[in-house]
N, C-alpha and C. Protein backbone atom coordinates (compact mmCIF):
# COMPACT_ATOMS: atom_id res chain seq x y z
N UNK A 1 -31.71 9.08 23.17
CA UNK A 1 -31.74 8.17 22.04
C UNK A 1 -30.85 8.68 20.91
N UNK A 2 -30.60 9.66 20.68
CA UNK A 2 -29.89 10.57 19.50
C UNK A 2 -28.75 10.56 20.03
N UNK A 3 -27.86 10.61 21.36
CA UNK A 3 -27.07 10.72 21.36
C UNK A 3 -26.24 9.03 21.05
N UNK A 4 -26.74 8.05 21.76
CA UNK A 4 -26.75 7.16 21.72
C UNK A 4 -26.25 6.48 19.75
N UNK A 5 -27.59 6.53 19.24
CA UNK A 5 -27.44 6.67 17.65
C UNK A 5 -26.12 7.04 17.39
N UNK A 6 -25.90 8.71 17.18
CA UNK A 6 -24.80 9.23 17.09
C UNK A 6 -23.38 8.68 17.79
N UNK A 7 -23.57 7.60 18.69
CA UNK A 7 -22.09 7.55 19.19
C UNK A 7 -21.88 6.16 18.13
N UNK A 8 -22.84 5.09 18.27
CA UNK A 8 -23.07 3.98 17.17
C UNK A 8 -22.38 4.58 16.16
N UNK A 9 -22.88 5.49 15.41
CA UNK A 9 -22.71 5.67 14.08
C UNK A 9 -20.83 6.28 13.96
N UNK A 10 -20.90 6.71 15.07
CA UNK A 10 -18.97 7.49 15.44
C UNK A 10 -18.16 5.94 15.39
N UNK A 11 -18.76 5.11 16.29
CA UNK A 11 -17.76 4.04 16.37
C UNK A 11 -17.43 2.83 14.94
N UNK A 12 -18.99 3.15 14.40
CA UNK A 12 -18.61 2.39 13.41
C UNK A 12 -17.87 2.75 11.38
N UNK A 13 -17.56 4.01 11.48
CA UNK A 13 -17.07 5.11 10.82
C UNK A 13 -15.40 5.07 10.71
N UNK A 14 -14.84 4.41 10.28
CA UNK A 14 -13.55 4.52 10.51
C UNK A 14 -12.59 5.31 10.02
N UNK A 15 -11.88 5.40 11.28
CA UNK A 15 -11.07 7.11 10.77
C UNK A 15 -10.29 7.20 9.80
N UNK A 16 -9.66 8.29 9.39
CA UNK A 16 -8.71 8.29 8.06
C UNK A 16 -7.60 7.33 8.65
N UNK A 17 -7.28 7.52 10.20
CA UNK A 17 -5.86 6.76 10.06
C UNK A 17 -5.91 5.13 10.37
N UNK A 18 -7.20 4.50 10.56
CA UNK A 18 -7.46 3.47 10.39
C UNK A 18 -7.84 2.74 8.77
N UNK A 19 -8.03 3.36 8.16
CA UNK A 19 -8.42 3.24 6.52
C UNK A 19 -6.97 3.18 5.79
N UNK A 20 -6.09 3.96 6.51
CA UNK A 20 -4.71 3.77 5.69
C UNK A 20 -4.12 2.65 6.38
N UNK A 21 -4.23 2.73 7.47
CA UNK A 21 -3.67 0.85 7.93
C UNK A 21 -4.40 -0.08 7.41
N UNK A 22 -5.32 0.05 7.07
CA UNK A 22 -6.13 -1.29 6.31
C UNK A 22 -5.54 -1.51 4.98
N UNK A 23 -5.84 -0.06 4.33
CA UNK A 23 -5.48 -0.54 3.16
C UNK A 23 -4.05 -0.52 2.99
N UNK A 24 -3.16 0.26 3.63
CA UNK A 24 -1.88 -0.01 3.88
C UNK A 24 -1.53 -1.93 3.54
N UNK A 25 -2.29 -2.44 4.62
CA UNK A 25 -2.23 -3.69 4.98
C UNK A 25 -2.47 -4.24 3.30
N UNK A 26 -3.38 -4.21 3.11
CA UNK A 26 -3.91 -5.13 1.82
C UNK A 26 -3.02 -4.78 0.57
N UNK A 27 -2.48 -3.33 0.51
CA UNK A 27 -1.56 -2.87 -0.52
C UNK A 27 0.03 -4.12 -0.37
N UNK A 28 0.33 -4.09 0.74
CA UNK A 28 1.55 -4.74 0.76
C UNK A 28 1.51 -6.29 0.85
N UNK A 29 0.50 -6.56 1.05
CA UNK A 29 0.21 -8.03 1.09
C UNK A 29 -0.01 -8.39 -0.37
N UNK A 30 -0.38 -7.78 -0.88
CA UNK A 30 -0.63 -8.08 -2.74
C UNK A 30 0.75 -7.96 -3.05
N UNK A 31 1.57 -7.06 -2.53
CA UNK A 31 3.14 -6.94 -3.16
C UNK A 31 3.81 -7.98 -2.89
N UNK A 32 3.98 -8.35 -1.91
CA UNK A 32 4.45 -9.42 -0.76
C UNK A 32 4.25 -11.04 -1.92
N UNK A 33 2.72 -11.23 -2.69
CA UNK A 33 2.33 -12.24 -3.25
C UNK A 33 3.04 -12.02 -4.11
N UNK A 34 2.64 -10.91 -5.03
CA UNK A 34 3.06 -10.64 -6.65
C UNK A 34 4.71 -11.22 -6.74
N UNK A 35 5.28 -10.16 -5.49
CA UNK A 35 7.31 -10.77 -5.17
C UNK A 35 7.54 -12.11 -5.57
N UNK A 36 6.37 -13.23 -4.74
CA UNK A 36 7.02 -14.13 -4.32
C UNK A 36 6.47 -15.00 -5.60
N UNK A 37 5.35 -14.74 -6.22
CA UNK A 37 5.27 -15.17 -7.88
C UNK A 37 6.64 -14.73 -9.10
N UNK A 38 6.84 -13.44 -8.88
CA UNK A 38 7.96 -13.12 -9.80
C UNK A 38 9.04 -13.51 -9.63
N UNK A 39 9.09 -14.40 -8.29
CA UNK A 39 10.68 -15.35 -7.53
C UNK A 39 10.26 -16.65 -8.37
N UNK A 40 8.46 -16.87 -7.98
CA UNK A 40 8.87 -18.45 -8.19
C UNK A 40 9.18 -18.59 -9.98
N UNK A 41 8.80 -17.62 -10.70
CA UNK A 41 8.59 -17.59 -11.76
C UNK A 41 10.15 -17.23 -12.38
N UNK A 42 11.01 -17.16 -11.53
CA UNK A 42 12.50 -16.72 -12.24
C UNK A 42 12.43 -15.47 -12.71
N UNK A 43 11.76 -14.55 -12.80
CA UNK A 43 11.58 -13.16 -13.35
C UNK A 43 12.69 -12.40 -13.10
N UNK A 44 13.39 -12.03 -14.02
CA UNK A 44 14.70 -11.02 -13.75
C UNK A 44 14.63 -9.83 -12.58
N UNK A 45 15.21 -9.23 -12.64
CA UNK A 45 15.21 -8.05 -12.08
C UNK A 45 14.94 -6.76 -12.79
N UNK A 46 15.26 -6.93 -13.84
CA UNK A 46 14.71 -5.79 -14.33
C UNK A 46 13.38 -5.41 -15.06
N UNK A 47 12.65 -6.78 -15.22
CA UNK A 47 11.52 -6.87 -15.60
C UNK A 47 10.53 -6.49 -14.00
N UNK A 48 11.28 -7.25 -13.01
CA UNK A 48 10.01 -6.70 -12.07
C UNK A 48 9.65 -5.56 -11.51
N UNK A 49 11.32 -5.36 -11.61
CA UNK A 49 11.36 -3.27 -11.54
C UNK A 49 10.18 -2.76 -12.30
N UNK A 50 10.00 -3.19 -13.86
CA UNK A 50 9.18 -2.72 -14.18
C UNK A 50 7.74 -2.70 -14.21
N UNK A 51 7.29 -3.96 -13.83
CA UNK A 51 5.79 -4.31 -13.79
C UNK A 51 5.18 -4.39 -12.13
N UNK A 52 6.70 -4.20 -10.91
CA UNK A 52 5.86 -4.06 -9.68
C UNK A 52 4.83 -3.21 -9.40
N UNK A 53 5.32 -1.48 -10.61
CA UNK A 53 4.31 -0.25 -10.24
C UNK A 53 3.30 -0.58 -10.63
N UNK A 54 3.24 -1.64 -11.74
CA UNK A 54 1.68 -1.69 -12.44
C UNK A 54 1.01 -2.78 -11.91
N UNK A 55 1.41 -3.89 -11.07
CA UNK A 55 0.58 -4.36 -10.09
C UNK A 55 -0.32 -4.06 -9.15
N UNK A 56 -1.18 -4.71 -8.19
CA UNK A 56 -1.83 -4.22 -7.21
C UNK A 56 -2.67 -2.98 -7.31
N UNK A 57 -3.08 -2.72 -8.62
CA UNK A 57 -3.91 -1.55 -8.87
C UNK A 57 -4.81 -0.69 -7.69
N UNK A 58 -5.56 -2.03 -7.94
CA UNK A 58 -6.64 -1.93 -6.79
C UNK A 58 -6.64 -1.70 -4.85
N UNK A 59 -5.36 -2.13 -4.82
CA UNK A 59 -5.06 -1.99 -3.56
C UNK A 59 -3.76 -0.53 -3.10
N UNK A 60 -3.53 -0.55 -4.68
CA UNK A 60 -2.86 0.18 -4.55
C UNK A 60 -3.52 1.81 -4.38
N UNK A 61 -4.46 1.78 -5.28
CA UNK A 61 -5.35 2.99 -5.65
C UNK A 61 -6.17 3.32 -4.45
N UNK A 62 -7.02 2.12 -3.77
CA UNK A 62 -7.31 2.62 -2.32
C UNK A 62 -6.47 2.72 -1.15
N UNK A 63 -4.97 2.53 -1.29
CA UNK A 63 -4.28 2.74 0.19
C UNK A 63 -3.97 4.71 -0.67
N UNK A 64 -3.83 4.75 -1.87
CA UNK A 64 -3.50 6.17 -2.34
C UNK A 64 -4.55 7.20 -1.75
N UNK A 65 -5.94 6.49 -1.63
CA UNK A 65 -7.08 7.79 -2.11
C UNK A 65 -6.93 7.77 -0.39
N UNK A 66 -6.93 6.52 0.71
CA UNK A 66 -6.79 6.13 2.25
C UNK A 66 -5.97 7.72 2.43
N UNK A 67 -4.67 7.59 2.00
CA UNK A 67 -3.72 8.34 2.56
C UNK A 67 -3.58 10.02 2.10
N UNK A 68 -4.31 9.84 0.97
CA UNK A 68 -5.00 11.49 0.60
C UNK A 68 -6.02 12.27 1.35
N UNK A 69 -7.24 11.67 1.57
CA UNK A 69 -8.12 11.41 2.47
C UNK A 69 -7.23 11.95 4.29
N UNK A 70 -6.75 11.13 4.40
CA UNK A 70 -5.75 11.47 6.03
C UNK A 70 -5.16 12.94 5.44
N UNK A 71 -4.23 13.33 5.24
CA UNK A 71 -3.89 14.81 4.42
C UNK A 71 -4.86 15.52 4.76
N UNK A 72 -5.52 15.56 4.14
CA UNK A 72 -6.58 16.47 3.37
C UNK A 72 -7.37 16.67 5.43
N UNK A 73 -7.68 15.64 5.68
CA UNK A 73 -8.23 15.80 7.01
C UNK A 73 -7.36 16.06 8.05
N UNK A 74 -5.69 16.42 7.74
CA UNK A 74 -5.28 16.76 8.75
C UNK A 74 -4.49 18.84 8.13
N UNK A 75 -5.34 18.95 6.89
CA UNK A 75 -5.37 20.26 6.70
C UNK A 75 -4.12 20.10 5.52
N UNK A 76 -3.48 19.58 5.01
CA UNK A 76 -2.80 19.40 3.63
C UNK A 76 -3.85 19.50 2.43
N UNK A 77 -3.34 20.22 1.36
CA UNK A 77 -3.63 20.74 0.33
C UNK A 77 -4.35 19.49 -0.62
N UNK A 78 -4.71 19.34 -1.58
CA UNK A 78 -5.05 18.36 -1.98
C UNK A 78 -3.83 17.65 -3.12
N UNK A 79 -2.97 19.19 -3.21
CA UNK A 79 -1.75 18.97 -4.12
C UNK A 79 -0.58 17.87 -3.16
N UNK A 80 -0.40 18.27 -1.89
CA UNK A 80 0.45 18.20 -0.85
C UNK A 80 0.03 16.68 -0.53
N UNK A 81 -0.99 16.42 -0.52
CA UNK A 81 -1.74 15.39 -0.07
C UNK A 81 -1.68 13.96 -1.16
N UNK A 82 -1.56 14.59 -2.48
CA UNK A 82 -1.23 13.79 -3.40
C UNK A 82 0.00 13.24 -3.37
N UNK A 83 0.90 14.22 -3.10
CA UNK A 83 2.38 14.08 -3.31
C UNK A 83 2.91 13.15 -2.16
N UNK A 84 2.18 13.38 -1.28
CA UNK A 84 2.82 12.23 0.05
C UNK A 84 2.80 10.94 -0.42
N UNK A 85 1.20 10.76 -0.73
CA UNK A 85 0.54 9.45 -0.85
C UNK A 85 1.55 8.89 -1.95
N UNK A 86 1.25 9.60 -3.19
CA UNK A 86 2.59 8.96 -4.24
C UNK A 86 3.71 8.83 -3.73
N UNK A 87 4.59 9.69 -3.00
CA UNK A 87 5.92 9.12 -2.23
C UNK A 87 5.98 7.91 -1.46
N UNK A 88 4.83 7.35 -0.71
CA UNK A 88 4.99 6.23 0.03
C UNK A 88 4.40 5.11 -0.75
N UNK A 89 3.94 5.35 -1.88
CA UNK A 89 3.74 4.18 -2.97
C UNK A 89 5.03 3.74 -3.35
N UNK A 90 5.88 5.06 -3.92
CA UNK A 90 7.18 4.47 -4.72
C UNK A 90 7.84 4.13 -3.26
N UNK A 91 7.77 4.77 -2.36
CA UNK A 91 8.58 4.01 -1.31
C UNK A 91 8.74 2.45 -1.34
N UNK A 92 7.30 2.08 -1.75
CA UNK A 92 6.88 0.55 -0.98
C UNK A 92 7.59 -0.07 -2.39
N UNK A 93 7.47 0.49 -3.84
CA UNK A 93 7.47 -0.25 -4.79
C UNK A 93 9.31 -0.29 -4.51
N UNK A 94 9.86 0.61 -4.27
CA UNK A 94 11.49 0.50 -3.70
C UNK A 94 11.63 -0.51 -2.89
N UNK A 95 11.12 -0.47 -2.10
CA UNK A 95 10.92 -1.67 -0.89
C UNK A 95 11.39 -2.50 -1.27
N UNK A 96 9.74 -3.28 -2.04
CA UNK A 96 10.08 -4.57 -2.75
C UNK A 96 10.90 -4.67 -3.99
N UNK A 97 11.39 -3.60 -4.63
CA UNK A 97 12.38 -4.38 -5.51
C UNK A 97 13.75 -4.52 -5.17
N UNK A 98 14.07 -4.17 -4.15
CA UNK A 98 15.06 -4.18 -3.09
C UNK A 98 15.25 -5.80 -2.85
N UNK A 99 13.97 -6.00 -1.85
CA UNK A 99 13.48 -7.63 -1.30
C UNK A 99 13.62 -8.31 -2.26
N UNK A 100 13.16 -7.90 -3.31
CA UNK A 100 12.67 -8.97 -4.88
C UNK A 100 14.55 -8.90 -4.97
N UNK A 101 15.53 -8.09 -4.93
CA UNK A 101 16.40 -8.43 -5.66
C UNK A 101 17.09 -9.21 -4.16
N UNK A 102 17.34 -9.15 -3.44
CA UNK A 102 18.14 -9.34 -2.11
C UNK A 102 17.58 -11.01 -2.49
N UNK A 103 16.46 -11.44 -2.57
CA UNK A 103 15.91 -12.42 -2.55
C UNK A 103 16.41 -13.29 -3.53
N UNK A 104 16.35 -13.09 -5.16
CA UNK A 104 16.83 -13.59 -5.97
C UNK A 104 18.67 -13.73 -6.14
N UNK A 105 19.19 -12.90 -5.15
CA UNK A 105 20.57 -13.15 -5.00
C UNK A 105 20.88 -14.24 -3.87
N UNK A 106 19.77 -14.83 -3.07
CA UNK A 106 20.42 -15.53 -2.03
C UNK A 106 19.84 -17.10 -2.40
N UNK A 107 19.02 -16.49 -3.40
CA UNK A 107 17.95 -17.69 -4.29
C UNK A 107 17.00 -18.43 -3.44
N UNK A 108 16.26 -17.18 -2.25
CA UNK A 108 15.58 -17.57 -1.24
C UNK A 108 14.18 -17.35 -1.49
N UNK A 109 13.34 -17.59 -0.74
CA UNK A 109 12.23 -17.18 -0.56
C UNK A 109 11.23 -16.48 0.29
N UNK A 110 10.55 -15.50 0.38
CA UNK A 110 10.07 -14.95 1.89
C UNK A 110 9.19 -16.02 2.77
N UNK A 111 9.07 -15.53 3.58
CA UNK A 111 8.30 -16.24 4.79
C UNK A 111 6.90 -15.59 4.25
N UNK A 112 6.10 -16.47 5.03
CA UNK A 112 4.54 -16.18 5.04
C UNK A 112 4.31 -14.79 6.05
């Protein structure tokens, strides 16, 4: 019966590297919206440069703590672990202001 319990409780526990694909997921899907508001809205380019980092707080802050969390459980420092997670934030916020500008030069819009 205990072992049983215990495997329940394993399967339904999700691992660090499933927690960063989730919230991975939900982080870029908020970016993905916010983009395609700051398109429909005519928003320059240099304004969205500036307000993409301060978007998506919330999704942003749990794909951060997701991907610290993974680190930390694969033996990275908590310093080391920080520093990743922040690198693949500004990665993503590069991303999209990339998209955001590629986009507003072809005067297109993304796909769903």
């Amino acid at each position: 019966m205990l072992l049983i319990t215990t495997l329940i409780l394993a399967v339904m526990v999700q691992s660090p590297s499933a927690t960063v694909d989730t919230t991975r997921a939900a982080f870029t899907k908020c970016l993905r919206a916010d983009m395609k508001k700051a398109l429909e809205a005519k928003m320059e380019e240099a304004e969205y440069e500036m307000q993409v980092k301060s978007n998506c707080a919330t999704e942003r802050d749990a794909f951060r703590k997701a991907v610290i969390a993974l680190g930390r459980s694969g033996g990275d420092s908590e310093k080391v672990a920080g520093e990743d997670a922040d690198m693949q934030i500004d990665d993503y916020h590069a991303n999209f202001t990339d998209k955001f500008k590629d986009y507003k030069s072809t005067n297109t819009m993304p796909g769903e």
